[in-house]
PDB file of N, CA and C in Angstrom:
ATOM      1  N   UNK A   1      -7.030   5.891   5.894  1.00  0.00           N
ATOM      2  CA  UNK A   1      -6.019   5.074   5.275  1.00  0.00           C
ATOM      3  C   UNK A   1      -5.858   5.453   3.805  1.00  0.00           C
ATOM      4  N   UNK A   2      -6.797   5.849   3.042  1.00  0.00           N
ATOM      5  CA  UNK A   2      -6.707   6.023   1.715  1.00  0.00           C
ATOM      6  C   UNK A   2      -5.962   7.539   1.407  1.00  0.00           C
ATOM      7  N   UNK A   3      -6.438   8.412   2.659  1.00  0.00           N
ATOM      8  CA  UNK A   3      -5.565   9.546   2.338  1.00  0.00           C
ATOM      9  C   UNK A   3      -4.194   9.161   2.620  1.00  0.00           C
ATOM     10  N   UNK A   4      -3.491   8.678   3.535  1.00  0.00           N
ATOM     11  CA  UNK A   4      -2.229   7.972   3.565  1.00  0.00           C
ATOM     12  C   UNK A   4      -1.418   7.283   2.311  1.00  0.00           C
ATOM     13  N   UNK A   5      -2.316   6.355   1.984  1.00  0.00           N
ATOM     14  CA  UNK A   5      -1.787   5.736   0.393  1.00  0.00           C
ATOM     15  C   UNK A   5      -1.716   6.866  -0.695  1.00  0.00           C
ATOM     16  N   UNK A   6      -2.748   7.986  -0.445  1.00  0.00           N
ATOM     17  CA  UNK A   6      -2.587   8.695  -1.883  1.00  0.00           C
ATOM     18  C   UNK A   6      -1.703   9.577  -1.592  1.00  0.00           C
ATOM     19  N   UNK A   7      -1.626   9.647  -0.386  1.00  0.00           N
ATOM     20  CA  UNK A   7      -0.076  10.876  -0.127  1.00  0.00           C
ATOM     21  C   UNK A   7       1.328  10.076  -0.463  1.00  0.00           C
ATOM     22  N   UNK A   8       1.535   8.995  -0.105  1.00  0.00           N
ATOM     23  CA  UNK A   8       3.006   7.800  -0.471  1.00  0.00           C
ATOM     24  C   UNK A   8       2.744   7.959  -2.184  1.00  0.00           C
ATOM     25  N   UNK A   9       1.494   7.956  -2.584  1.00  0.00           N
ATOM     26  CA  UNK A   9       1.908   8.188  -4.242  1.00  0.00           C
ATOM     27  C   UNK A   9       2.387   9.394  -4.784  1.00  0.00           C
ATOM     28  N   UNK A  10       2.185  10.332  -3.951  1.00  0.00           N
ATOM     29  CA  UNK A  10       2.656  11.306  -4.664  1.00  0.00           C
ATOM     30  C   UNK A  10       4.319  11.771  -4.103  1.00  0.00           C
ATOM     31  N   UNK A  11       4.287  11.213  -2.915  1.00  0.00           N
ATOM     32  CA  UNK A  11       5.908  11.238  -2.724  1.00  0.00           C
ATOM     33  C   UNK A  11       6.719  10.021  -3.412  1.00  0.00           C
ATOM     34  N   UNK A  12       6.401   9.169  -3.672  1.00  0.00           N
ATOM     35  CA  UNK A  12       7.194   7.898  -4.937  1.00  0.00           C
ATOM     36  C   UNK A  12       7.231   8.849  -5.615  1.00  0.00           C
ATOM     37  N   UNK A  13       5.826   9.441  -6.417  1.00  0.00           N
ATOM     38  CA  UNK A  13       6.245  10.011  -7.772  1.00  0.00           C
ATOM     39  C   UNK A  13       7.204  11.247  -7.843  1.00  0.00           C
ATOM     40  N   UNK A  14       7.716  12.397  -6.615  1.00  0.00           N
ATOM     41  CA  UNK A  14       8.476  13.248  -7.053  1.00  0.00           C
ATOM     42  C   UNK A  14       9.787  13.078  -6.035  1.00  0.00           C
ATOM     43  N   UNK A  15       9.494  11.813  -4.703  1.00  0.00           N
ATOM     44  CA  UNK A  15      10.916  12.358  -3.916  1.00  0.00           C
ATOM     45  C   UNK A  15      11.484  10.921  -4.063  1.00  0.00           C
ATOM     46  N   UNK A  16      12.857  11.328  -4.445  1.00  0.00           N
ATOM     47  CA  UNK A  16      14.208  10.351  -4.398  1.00  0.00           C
ATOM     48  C   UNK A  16      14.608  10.106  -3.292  1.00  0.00           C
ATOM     49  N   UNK A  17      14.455  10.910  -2.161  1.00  0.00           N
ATOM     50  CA  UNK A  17      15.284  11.187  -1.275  1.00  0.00           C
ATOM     51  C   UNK A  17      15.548   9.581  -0.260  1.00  0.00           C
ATOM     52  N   UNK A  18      16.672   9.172  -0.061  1.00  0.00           N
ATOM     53  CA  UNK A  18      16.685   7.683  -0.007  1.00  0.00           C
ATOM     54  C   UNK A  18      17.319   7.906   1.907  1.00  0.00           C
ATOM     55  N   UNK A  19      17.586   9.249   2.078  1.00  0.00           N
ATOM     56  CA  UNK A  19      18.334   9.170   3.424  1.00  0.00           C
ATOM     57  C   UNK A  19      17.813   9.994   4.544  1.00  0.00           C
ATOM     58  N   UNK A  20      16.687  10.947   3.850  1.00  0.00           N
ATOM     59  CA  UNK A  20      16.405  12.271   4.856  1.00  0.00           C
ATOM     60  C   UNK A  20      15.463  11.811   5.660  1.00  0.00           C
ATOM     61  N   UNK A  21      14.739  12.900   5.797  1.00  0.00           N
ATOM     62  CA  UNK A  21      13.766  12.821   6.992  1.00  0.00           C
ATOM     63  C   UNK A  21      12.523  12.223   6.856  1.00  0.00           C
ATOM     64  N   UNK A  22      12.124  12.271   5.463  1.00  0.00           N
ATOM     65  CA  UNK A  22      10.887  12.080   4.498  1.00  0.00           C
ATOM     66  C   UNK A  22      10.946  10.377   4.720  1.00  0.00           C
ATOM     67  N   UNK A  23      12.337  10.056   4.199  1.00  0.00           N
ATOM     68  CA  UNK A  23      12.267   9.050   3.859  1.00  0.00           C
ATOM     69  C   UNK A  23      12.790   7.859   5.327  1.00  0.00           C
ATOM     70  N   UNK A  24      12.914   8.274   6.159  1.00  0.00           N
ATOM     71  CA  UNK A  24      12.620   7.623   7.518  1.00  0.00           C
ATOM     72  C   UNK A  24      11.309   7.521   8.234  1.00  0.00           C
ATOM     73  N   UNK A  25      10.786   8.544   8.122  1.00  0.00           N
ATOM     74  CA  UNK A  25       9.165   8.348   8.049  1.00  0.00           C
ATOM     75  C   UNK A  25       8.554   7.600   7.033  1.00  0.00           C
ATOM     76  N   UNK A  26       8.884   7.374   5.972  1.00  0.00           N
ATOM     77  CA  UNK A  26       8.322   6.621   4.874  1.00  0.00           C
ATOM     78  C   UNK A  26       8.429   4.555   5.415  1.00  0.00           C
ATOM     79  N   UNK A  27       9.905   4.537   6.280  1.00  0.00           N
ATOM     80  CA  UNK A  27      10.313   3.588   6.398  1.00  0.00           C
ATOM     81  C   UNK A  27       9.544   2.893   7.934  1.00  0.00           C
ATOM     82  N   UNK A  28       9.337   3.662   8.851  1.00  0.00           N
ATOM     83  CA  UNK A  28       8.599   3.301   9.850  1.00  0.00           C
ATOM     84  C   UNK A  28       7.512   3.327   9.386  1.00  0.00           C
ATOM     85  N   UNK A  29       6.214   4.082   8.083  1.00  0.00           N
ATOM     86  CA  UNK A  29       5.517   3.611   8.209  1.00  0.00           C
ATOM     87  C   UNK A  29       5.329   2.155   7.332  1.00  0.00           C
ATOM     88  N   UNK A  30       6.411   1.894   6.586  1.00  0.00           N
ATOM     89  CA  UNK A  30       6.494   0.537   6.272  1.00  0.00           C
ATOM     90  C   UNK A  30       6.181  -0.912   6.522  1.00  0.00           C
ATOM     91  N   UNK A  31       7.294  -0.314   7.999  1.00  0.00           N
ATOM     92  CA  UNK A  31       7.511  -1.309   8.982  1.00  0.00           C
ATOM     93  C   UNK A  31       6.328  -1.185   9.719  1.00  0.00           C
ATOM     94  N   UNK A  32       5.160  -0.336  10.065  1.00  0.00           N
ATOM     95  CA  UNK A  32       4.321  -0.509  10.916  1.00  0.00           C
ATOM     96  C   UNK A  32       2.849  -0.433  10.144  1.00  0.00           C
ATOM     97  N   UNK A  33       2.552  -0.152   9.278  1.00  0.00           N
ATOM     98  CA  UNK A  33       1.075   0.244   8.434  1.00  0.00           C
ATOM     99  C   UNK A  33       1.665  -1.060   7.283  1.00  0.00           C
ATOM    100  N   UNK A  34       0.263  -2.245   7.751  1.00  0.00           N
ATOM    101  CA  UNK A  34       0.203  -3.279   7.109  1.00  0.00           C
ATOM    102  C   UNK A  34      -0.113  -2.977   5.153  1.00  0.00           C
ATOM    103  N   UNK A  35      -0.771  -1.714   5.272  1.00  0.00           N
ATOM    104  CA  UNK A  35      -2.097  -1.606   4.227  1.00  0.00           C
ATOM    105  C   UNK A  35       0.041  -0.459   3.300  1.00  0.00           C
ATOM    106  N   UNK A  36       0.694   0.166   4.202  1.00  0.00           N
ATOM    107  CA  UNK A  36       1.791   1.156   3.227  1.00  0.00           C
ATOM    108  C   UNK A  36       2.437  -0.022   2.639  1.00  0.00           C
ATOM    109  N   UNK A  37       2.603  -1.089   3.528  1.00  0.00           N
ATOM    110  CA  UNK A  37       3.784  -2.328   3.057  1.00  0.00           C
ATOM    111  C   UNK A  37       3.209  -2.860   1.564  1.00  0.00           C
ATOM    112  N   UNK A  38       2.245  -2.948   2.045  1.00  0.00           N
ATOM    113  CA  UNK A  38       1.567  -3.799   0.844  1.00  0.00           C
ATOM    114  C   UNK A  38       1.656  -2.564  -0.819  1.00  0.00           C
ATOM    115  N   UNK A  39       1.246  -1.362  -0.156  1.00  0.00           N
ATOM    116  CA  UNK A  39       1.332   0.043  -1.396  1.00  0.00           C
ATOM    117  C   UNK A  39       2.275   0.128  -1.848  1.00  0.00           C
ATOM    118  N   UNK A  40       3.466  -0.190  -1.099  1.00  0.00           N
ATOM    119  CA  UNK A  40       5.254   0.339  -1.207  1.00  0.00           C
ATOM    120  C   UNK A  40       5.802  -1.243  -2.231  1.00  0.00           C
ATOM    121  N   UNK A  41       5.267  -2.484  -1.445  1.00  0.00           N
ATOM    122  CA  UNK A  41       5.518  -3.552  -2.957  1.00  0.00           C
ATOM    123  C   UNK A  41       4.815  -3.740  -4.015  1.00  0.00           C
ATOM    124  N   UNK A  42       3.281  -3.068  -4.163  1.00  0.00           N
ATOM    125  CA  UNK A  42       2.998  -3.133  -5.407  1.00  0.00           C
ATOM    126  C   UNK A  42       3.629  -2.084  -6.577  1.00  0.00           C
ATOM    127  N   UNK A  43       4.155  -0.777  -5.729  1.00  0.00           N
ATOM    128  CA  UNK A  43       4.847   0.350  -6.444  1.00  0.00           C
ATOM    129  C   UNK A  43       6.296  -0.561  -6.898  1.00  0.00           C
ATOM    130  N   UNK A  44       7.101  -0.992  -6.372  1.00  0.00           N
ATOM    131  CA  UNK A  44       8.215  -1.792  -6.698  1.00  0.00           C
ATOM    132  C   UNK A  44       7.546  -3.110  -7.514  1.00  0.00           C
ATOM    133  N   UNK A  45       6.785  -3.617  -7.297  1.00  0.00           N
ATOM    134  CA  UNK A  45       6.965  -4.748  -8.445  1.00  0.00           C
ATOM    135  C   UNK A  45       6.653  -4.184 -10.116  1.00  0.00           C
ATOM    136  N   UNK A  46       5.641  -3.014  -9.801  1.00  0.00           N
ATOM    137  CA  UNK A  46       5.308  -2.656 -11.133  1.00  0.00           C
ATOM    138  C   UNK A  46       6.545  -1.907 -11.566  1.00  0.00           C
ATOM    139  N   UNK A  47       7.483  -1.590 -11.265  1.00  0.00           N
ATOM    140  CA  UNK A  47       8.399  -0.560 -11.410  1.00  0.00           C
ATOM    141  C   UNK A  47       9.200  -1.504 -12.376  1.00  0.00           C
ATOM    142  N   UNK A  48       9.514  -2.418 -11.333  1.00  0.00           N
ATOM    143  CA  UNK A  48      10.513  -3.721 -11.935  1.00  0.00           C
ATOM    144  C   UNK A  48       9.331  -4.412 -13.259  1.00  0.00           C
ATOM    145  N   UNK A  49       8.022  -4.364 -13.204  1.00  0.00           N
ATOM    146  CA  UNK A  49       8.113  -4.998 -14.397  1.00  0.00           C
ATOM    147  C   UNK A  49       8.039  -4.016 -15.755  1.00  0.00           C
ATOM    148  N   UNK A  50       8.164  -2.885 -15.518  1.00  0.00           N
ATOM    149  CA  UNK A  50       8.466  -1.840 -16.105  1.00  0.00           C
ATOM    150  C   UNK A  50      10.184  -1.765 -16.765  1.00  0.00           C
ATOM    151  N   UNK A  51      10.723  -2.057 -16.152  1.00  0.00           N
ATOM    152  CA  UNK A  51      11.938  -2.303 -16.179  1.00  0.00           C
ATOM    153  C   UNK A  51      12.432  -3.209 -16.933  1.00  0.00           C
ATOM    154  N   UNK A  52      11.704  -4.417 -16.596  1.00  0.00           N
ATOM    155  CA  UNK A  52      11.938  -5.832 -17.342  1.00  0.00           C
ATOM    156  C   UNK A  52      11.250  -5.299 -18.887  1.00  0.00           C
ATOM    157  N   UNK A  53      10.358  -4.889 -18.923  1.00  0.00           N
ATOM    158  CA  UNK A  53       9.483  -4.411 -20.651  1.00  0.00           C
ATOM    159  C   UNK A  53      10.784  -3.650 -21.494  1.00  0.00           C
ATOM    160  N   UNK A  54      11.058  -2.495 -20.657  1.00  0.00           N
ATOM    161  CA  UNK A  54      12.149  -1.708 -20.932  1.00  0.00           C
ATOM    162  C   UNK A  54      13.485  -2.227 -21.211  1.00  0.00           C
ATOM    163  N   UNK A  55      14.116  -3.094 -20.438  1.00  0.00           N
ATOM    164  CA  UNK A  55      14.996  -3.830 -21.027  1.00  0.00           C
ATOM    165  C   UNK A  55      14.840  -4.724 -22.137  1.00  0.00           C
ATOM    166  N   UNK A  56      13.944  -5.347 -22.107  1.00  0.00           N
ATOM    167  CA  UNK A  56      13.377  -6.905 -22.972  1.00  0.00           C
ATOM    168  C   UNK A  56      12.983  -5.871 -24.616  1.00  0.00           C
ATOM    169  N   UNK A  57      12.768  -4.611 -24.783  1.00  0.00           N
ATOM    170  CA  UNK A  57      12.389  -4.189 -25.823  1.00  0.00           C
ATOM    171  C   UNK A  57      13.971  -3.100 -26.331  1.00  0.00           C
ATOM    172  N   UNK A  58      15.164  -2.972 -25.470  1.00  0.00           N
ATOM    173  CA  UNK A  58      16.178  -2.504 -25.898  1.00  0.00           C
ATOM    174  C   UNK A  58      17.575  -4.003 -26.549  1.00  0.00           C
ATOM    175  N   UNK A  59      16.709  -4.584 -25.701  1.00  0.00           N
ATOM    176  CA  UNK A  59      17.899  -5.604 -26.052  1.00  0.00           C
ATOM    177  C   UNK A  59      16.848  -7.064 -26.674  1.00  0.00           C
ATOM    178  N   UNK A  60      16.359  -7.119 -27.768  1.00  0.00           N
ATOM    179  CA  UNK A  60      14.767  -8.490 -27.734  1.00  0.00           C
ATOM    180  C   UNK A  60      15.863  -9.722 -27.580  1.00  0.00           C
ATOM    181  N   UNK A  61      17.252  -9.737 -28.694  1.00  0.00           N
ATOM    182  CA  UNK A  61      17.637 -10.712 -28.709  1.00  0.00           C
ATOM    183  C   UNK A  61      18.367 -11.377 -27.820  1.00  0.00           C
ATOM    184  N   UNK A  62      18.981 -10.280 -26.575  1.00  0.00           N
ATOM    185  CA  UNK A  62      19.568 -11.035 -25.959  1.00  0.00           C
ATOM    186  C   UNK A  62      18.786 -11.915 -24.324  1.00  0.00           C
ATOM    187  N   UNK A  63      17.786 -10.829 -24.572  1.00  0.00           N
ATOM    188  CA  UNK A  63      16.591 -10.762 -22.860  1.00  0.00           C
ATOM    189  C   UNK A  63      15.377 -12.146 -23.578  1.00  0.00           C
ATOM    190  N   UNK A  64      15.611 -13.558 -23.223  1.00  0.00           N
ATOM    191  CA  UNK A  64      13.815 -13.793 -23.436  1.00  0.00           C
ATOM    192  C   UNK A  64      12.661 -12.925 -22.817  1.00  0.00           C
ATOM    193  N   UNK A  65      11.679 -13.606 -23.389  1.00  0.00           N
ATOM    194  CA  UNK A  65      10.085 -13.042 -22.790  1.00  0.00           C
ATOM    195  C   UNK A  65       9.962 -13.668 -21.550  1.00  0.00           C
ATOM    196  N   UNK A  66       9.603 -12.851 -20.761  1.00  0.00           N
ATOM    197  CA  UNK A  66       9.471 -13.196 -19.524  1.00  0.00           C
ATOM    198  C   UNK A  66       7.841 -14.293 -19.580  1.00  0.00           C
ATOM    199  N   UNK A  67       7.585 -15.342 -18.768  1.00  0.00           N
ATOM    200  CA  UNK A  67       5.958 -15.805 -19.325  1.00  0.00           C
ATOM    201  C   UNK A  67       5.374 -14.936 -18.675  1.00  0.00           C
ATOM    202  N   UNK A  68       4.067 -15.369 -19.444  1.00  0.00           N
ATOM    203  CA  UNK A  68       2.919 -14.382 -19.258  1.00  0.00           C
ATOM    204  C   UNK A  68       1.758 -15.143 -18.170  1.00  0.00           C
ATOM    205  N   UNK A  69       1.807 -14.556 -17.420  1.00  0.00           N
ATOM    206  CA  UNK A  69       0.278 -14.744 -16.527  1.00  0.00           C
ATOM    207  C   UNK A  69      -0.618 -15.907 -16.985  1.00  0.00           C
ATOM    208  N   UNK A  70      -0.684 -16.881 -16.287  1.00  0.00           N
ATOM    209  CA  UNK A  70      -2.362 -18.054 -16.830  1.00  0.00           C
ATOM    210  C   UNK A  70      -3.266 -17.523 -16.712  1.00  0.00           C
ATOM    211  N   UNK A  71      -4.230 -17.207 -17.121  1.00  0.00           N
ATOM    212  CA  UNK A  71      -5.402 -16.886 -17.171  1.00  0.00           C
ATOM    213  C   UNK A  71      -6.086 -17.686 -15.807  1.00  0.00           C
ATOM    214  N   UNK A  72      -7.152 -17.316 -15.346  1.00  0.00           N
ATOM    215  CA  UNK A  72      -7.607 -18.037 -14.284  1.00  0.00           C
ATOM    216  C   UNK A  72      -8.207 -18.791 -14.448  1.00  0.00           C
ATOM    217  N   UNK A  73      -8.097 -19.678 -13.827  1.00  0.00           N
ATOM    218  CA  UNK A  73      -9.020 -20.857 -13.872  1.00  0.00           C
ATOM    219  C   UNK A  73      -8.329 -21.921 -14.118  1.00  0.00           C
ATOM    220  N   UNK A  74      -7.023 -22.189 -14.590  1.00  0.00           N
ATOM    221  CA  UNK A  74      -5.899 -22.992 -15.500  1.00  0.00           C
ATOM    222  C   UNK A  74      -5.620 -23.932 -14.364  1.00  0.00           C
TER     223      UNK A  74
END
């Protein structure tokens, strides 16, 4: 399983490809490998909060701060 996850990282990091062959295999194993689903939304949430930093630091005045995480235990 871990060689699986480290291979999906290195295809996020260089293939776009949103329609081919790569990326239909990428999508069944989505839909079927509990452990890719879970790899494939932590890659998208960090992306998006990447995104949100990136916006929120081009535009400060018009984007609020998104809140920040409670600490545990709260």
């Amino acid at each position: 399983m871990d060689v699986l996850l480290r291979a999906l990282d290195r295809v996020a990091e260089g293939d776009a490809d949103m329609a081919g062959p790569v990326a239909a295999v990428r999508t069944r194993l989505f839909h079927t490998v509990p452990a890719v689903r879970g790899k494939a939304l932590q890659v998208r949430l960090t992306a998006q909060r990447e995104i949100a930093r990136e916006l929120h630091t081009a535009f400060p005045d018009e984007l609020p701060r998104w809140p920040r995480r409670r600490s545990q235990g709260r």
